[in-house]
Protein backbone atom coordinates (compact mmCIF):
# COMPACT_ATOMS: atom_id res chain seq x y z
CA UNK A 1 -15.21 5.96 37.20
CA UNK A 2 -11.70 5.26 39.22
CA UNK A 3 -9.60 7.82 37.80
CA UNK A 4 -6.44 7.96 39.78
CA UNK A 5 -5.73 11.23 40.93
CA UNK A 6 -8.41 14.05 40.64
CA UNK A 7 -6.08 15.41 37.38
CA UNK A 8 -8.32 17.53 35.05
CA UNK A 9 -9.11 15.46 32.38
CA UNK A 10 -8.24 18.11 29.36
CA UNK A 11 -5.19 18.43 26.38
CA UNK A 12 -3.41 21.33 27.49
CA UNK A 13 -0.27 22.58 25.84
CA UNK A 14 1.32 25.44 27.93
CA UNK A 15 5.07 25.41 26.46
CA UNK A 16 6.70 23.31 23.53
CA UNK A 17 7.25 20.54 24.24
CA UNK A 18 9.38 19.56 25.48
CA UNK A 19 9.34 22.08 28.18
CA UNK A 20 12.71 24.46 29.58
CA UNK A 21 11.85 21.88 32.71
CA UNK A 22 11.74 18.66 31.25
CA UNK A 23 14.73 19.42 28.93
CA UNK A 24 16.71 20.51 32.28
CA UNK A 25 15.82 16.64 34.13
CA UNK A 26 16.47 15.00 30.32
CA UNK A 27 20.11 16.41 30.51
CA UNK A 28 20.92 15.13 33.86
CA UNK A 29 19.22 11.85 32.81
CA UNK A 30 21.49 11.44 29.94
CA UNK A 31 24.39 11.84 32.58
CA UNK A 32 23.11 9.27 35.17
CA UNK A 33 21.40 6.93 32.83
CA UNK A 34 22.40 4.11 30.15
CA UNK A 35 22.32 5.49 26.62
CA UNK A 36 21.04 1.91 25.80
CA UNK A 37 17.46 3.08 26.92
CA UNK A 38 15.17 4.67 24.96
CA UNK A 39 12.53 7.38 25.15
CA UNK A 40 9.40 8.04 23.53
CA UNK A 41 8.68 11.45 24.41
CA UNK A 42 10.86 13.80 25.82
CA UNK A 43 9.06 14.47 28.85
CA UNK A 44 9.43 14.85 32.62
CA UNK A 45 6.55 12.85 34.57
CA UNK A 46 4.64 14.52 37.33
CA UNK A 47 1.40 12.82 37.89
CA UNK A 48 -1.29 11.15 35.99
CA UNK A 49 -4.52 9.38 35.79
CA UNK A 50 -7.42 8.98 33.89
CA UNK A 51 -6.46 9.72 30.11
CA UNK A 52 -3.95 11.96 30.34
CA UNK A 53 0.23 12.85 31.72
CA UNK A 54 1.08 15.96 33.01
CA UNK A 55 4.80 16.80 33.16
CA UNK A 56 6.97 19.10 34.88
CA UNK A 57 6.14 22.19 32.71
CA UNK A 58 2.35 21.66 33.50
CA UNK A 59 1.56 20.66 29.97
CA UNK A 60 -1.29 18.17 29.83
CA UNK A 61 -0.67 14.87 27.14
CA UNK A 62 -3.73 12.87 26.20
CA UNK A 63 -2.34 9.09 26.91
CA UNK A 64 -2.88 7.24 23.77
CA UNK A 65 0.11 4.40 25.08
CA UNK A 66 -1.30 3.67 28.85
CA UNK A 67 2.36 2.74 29.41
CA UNK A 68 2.14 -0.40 26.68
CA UNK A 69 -0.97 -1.66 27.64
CA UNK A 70 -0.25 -1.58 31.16
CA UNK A 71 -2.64 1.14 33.01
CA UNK A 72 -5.76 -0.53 31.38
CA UNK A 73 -7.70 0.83 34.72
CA UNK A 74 -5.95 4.20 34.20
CA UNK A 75 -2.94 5.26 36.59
CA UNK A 76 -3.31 5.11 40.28
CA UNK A 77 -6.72 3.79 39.97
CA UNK A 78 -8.41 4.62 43.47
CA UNK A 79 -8.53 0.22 44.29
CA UNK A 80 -4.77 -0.35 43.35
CA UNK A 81 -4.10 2.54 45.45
CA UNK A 82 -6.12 1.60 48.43
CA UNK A 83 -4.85 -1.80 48.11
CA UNK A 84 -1.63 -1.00 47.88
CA UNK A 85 -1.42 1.79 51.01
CA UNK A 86 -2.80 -1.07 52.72
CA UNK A 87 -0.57 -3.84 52.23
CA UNK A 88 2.73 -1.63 52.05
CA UNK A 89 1.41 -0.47 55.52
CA UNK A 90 0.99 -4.33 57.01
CA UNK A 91 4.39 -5.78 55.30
CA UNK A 92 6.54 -5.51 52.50
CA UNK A 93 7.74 -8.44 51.57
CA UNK A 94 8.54 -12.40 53.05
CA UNK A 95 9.53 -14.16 49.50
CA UNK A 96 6.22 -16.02 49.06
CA UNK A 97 7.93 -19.44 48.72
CA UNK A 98 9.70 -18.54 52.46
CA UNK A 99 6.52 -17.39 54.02
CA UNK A 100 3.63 -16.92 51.66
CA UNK A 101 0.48 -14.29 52.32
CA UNK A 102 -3.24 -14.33 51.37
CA UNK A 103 -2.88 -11.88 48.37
CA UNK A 104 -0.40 -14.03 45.91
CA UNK A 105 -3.14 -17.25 46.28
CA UNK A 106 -6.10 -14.68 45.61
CA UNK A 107 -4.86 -13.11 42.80
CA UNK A 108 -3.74 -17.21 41.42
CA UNK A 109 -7.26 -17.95 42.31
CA UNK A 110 -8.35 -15.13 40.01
CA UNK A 111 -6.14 -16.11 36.96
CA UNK A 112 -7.64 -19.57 37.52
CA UNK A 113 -11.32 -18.21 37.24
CA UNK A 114 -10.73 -15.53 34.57
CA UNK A 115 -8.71 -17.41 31.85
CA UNK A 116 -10.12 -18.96 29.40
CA UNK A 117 -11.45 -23.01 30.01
CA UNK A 118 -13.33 -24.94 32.81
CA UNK A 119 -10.33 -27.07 33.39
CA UNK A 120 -9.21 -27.36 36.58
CA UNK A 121 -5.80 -24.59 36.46
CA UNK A 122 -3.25 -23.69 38.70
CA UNK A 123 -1.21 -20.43 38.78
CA UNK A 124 2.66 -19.44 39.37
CA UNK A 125 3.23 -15.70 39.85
CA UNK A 126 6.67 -13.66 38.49
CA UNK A 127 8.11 -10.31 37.58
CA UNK A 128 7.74 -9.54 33.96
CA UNK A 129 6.16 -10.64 30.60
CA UNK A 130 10.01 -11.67 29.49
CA UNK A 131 9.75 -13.59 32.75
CA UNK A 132 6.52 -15.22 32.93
CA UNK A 133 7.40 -16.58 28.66
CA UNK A 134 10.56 -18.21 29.79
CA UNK A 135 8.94 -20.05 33.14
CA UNK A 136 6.42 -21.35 30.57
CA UNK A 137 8.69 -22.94 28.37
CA UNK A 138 10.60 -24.37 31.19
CA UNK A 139 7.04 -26.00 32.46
CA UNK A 140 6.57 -27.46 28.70
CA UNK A 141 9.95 -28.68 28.27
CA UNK A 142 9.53 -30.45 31.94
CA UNK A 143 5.94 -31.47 30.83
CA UNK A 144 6.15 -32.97 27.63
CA UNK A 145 10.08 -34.17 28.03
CA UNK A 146 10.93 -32.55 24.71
CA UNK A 147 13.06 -29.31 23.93
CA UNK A 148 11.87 -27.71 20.28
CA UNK A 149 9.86 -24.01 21.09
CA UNK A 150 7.94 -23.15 17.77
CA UNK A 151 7.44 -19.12 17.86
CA UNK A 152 6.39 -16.96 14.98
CA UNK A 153 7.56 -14.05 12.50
CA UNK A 154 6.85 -10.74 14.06
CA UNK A 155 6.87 -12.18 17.44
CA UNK A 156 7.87 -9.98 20.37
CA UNK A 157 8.42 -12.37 23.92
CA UNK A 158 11.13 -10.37 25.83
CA UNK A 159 14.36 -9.32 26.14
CA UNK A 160 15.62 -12.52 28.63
CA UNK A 161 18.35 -14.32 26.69
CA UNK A 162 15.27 -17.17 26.09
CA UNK A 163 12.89 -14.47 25.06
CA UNK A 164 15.45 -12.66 22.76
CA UNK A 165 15.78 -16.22 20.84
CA UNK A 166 11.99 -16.04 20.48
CA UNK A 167 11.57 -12.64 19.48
CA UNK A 168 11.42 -12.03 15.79
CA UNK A 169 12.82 -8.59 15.34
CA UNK A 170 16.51 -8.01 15.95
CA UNK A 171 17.28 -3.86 16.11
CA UNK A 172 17.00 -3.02 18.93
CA UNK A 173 15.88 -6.48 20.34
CA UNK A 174 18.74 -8.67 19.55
CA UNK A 175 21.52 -6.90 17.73
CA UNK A 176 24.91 -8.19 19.19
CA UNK A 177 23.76 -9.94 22.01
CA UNK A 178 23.68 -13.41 21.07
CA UNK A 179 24.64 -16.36 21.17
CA UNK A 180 21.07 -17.12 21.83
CA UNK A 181 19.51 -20.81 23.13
CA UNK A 182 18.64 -23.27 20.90
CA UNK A 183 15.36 -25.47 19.36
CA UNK A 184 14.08 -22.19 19.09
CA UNK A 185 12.41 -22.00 15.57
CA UNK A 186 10.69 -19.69 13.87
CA UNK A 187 7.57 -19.96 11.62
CA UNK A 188 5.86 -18.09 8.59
CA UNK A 189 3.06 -15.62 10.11
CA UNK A 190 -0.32 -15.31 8.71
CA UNK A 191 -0.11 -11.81 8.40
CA UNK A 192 -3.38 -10.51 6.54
CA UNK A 193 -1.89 -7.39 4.94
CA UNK A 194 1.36 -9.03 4.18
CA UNK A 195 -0.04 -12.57 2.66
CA UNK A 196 0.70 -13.56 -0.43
CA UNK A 197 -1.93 -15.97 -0.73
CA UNK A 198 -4.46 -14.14 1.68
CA UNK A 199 -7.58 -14.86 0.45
CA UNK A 200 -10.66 -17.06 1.57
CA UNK A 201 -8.41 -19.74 2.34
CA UNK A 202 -5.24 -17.57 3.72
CA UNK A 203 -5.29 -19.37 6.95
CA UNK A 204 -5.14 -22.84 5.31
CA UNK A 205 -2.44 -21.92 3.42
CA UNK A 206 -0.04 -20.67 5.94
CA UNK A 207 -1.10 -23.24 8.68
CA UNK A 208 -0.29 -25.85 6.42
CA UNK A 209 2.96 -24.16 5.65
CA UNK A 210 3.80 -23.88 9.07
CA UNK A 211 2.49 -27.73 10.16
CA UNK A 212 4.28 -28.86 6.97
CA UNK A 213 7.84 -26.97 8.59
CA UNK A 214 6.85 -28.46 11.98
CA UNK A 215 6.63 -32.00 11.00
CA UNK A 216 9.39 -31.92 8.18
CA UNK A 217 12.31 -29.76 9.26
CA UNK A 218 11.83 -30.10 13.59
CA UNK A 219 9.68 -33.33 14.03
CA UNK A 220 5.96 -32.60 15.96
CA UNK A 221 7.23 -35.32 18.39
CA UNK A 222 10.20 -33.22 19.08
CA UNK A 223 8.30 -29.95 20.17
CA UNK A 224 7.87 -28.95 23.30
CA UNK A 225 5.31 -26.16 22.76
CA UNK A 226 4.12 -23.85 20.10
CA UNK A 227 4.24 -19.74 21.73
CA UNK A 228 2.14 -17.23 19.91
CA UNK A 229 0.47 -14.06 20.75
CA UNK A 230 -3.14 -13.68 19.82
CA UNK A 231 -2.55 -10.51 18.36
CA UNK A 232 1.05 -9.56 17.73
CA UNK A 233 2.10 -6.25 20.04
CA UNK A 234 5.24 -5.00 19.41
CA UNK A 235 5.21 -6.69 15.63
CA UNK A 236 2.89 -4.17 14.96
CA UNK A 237 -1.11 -5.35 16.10
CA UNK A 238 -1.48 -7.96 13.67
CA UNK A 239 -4.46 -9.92 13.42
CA UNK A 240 -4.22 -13.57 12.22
CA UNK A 241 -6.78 -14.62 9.82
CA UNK A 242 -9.54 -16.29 11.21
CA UNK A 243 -8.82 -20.11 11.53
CA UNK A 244 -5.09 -19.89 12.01
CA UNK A 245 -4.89 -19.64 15.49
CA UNK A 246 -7.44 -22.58 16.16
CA UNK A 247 -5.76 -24.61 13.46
CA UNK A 248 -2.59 -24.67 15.34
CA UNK A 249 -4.60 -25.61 18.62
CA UNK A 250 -5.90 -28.57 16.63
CA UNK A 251 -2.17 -29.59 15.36
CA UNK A 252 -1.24 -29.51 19.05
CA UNK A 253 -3.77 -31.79 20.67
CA UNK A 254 -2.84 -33.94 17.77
CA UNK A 255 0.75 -34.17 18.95
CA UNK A 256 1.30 -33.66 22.32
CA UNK A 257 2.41 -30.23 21.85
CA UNK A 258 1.03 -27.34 24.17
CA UNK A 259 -0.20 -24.33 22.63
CA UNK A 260 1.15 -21.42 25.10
CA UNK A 261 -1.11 -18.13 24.21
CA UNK A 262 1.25 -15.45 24.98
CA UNK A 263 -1.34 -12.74 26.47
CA UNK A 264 1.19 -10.44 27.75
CA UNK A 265 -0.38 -7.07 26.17
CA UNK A 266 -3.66 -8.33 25.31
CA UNK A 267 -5.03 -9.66 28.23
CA UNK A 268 -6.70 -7.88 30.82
CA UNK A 269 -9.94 -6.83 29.35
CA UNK A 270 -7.78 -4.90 26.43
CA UNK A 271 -9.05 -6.11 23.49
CA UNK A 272 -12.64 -6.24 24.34
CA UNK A 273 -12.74 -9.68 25.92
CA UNK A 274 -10.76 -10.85 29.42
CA UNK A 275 -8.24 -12.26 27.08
CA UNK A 276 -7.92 -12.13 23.37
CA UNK A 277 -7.77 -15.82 23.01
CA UNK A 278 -11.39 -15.93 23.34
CA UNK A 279 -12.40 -14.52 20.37
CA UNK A 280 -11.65 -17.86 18.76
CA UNK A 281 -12.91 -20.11 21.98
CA UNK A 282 -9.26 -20.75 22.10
CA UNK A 283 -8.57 -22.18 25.38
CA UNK A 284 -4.72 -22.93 25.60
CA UNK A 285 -2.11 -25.19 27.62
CA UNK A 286 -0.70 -22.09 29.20
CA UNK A 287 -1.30 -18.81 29.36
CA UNK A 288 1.44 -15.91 30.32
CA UNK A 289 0.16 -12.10 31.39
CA UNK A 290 1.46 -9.30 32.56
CA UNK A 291 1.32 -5.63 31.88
CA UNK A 292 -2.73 -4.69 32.82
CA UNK A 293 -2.18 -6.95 35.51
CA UNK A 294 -1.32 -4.76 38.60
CA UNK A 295 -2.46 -1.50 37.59
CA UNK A 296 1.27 -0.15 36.66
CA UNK A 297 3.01 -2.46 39.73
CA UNK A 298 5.56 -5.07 38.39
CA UNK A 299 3.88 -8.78 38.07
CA UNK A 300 3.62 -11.25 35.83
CA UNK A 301 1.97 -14.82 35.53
CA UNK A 302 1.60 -18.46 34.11
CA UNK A 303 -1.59 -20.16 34.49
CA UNK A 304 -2.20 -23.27 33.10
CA UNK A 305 -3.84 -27.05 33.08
CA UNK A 306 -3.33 -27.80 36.69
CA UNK A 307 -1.50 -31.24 35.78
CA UNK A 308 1.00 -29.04 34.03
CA UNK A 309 1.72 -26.62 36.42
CA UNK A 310 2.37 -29.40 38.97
CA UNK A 311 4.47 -31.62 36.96
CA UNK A 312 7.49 -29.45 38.41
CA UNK A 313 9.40 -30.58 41.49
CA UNK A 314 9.45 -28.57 44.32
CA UNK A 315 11.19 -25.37 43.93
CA UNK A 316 11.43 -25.72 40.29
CA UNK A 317 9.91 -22.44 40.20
CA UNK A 318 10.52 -19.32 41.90
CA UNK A 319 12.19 -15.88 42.50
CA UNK A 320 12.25 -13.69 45.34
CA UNK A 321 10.21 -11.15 44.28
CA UNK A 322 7.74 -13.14 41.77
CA UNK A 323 4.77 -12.51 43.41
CA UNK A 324 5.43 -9.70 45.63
CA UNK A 325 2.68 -8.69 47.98
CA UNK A 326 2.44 -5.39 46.88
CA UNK A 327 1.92 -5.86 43.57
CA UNK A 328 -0.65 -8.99 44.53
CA UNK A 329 -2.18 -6.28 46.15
CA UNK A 330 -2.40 -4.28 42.89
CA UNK A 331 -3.58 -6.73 41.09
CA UNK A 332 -6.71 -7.27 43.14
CA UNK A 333 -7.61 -3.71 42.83
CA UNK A 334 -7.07 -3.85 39.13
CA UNK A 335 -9.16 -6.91 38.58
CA UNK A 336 -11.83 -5.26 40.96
CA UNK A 337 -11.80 -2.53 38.84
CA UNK A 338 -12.10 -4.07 36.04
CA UNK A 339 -15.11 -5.94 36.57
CA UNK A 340 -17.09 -3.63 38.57
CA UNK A 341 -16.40 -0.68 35.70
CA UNK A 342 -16.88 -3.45 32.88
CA UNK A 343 -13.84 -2.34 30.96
CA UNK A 344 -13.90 -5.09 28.59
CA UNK A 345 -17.59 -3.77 27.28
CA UNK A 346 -15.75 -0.58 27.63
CA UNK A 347 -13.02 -1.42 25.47
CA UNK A 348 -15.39 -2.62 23.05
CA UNK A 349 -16.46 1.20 22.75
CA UNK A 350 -13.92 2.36 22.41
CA UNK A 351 -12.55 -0.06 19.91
CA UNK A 352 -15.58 1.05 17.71
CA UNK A 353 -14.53 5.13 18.05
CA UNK A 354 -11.08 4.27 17.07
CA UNK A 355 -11.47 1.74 14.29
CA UNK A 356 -14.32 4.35 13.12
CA UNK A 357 -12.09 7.18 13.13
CA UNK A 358 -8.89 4.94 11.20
CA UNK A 359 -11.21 3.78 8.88
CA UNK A 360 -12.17 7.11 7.61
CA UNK A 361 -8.65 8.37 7.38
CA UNK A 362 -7.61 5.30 5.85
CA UNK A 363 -10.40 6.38 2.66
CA UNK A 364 -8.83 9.79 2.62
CA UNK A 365 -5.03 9.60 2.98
CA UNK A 366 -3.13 6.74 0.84
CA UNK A 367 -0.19 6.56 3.22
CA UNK A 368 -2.57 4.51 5.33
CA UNK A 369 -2.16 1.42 3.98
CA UNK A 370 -4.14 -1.10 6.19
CA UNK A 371 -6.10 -0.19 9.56
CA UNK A 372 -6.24 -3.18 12.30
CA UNK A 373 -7.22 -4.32 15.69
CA UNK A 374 -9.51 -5.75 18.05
CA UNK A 375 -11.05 -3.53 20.81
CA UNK A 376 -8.94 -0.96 22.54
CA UNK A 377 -5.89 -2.03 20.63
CA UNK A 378 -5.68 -0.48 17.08
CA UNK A 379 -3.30 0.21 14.68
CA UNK A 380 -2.56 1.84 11.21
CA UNK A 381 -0.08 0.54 9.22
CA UNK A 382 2.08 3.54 6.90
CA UNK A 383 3.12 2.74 3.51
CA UNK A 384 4.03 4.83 0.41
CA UNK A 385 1.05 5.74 -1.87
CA UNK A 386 0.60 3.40 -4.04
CA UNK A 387 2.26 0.75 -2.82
CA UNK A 388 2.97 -1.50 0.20
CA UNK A 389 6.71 -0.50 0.58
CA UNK A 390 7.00 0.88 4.43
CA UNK A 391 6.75 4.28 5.15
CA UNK A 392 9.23 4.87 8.25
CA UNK A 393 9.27 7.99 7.68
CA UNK A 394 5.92 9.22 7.92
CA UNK A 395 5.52 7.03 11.08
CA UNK A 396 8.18 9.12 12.56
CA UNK A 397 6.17 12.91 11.57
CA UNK A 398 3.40 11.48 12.35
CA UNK A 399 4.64 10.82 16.00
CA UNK A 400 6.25 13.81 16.44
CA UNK A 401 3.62 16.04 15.60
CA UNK A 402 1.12 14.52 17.37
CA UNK A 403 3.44 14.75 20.60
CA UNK A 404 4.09 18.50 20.21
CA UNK A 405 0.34 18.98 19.81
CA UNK A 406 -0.03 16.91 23.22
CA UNK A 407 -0.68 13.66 22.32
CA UNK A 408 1.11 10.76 23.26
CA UNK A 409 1.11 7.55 20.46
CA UNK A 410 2.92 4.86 20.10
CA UNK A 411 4.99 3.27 17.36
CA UNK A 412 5.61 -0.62 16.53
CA UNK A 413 5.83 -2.98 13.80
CA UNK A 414 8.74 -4.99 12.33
CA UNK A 415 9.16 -2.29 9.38
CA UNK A 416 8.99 0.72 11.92
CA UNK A 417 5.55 1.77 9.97
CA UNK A 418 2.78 0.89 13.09
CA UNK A 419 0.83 3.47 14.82
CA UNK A 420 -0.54 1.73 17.87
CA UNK A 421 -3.22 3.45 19.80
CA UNK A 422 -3.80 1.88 23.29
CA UNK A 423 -5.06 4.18 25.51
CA UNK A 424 -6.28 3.31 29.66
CA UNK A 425 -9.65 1.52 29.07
CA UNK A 426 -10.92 4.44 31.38
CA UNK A 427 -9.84 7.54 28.84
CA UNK A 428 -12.94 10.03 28.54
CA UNK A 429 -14.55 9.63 24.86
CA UNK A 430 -13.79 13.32 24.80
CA UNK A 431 -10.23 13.11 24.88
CA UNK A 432 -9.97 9.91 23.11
CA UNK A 433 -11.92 11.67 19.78
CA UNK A 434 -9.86 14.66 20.44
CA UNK A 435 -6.51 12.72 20.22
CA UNK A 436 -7.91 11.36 17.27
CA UNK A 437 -8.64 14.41 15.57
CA UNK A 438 -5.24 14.96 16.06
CA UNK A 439 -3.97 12.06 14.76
CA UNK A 440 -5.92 12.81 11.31
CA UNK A 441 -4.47 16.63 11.19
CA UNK A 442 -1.28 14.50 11.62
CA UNK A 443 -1.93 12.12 8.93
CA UNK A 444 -2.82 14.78 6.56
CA UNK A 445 0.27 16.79 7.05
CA UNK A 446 2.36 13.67 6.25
């Protein structure tokens, strides 16, 4: 198993955390650095790899975040970093649309084989998630010759001015920095928990909501392209019911409209398939992905039906570093490792442990008021006993103790009451039930 660096692979908790060290580098960070960016625990980074972070003061943290989804192969996995000494050793940089290099057309030829259809695809390469939504649009608005973007509730795309108008939540997304672009319109979610109709036919009724919006209040001939993530991220791992997602594939095709699967933190073998739009045999217009790319390294993509991706002139698309060769370089060792370690079975494993170990804390604490997921991407969403009211709070004690106990989680969800638990697809089962354990003292105390 490509671990990263040869860190011992145990929870170890040598000070409180955080440490006299950490604390020290946190002050002069709050000197140097904008206030405007956050911090989920108040640690000091000095390696890591495999399952776990160890900071200054030596302590130890079982990774249940893997950086949002981003080390899927575990940090410095030994291919990224052979790849990577490699390339940074041969050349830096050229700006692939000055003088391009083998590794940005291997890792498009990649995309183009791993994504889901047998469509003939073509791939663009960019910087970020926020990045790689907004050069999709542009390619549907050029495409189809229309402007309207349908996104949903919930929806997180990026913090670009574009991406800000398509995200749902606004603190700490949005607040005050407006005014955002327009067509940008936003649609009911079918949110299983959270459905007032959910039942047997849950899907029907919000799709039919949502086509009746469509077609009433923006015109289908008017939009562009309909953006949705297959499971939401940072609106807190929600699952659509079954049907909904194909259903709006079908309204689509019907109208000219692309269906863009925003794959940004479920792709890359997360959620127990290459991409989570497979689950459905959803194979979409465009796809965007990021994150478990590169192994950690910035990059970002769009693939997509290789008539669309040409339809823009020369130049249309582009940034100096979209593509750069180190992180193309990256990439390939990801994807390498990926495969040749099966990860995605391997997420499927470990889906099973976690969703196992939710489940059973779900039957014996009330705060847990719905448990959710698909593969190594699971979530338990807090409410007051009782009821479905949020529970904030307990999300926040829940955190914190687990991080003084040496465990790194996550939060998320549009009510601030998500636990998300996605750890590096390469996390020892050992750790991973530990953390777990840890979680359910957690629970219990809140």
């Amino acid at each position: 198993m490509s671990s990263g660096p040869k860190i011992p692979q145990e929870r170890k908790v040598v000070t409180a955390i955080p440490g006299p060290k950490s604390q020290e580098v946190i002050k002069r960070r709050s000197e140097a650095v904008s206030a405007a960016l956050g911090m989920a625990i108040p640690v000091v980074v000095e390696k890591a790899g495999g399952g776990v972070i160890v900071d200054i003061d030596g302590n130890s943290i079982i990774d249940m975040g893997a950086g949002i989804a981003v080390v899927n192969v575990g940090n410095s996995a030994d291919r990224v970093v052979k790849n990577v000494k490699e390339q940074v050793e041969a050349f830096t940089h050229t700006c692939f649309m000055i003088a391009p290099y083998m590794g940005y057309i291997e890792v498009c030829e990649a995309l183009n084989r791993l994504t889901p259809g047998t469509h003939k695809k073509k791939s663009a390469l960019f910087n970020s998630g926020a990045e790689a939504v907004e050069n999709a649009v542009k390619i549907a608005r050029k495409f189809t010759k229309r402007q309207a973007v349908v996104v949903f509730e919930h929806g997180y795309h990026g913090r670009t001015n574009l991406t800000m108008a398509m995200t749902a939540k606004n603190i700490p997304y949005k607040d005050g920095f407006g005014p955002f672009t327009p067509e940008v319109f936003r649609m009911p979610m079918a949110y299983p928990y959270r459905c007032d109709s959910c039942s047997s036919s849950c899907e029907n009724s919000i799709l039919n909501t949502v086509i009746h919006k469509i077609e009433k209040e923006i015109g289908a001939n008017n939009v562009a392209c309909i953006v949705i993530e297959p499971i939401l991220g940072e609106g807190g791992f929600i699952v659509p019911c079954k049907g909904f997602l194909p259903g709006l594939v079908k309204f689509c095709n019907e109208n000219g409209i692309l269906f863009v699967a925003d794959e940004v933190q479920t792709g890359f073998a997360r959620t127990g398939q290459m991409f989570a739009c497979e689950d459905e045999g959803i194979v979409p217009d465009l796809i965007t992905t990021a994150k478990g790319i590169a192994g950690g390294l910035p990059l970002a993509a769009v693939t997509g039906r290789a008539e669309i991706m040409d339809s823009i002139h020369a130049s249309g698309l582009g940034g100096t570093f979209g593509g750069s060769p180190i992180a193309c370089a990256a990439a390939l060792g990801a994807i390498a490792t990926i495969e040749e370690e099966k990860l995605v079975d391997r997420a499927k494993e470990i889906g099973k442990i976690m969703s196992d170990a939710l489940n059973e804390m779900k039957k014996k604490y009330p705060i847990i008021g719905d448990v959710r997921g698909r593969g190594a991407m699971q979530a338990i969403e807090l409410v007051k006993p009782g009821t479905k009211d949020p529970n904030p709070e307990s999300q926040a004690a829940i955190i914190k103790y687990c991080q003084q106990k040496g465990v790194l989680i996550l939060s998320a969800g549009t009510y601030g009451n998500v636990i998300r638990l996605i750890p590096p697809l390469v996390i020892p089962e050992h750790l991973l039930k530990e953390a777990l354990e840890i979680l359910d003292e957690a629970v219990s105390k809140a």
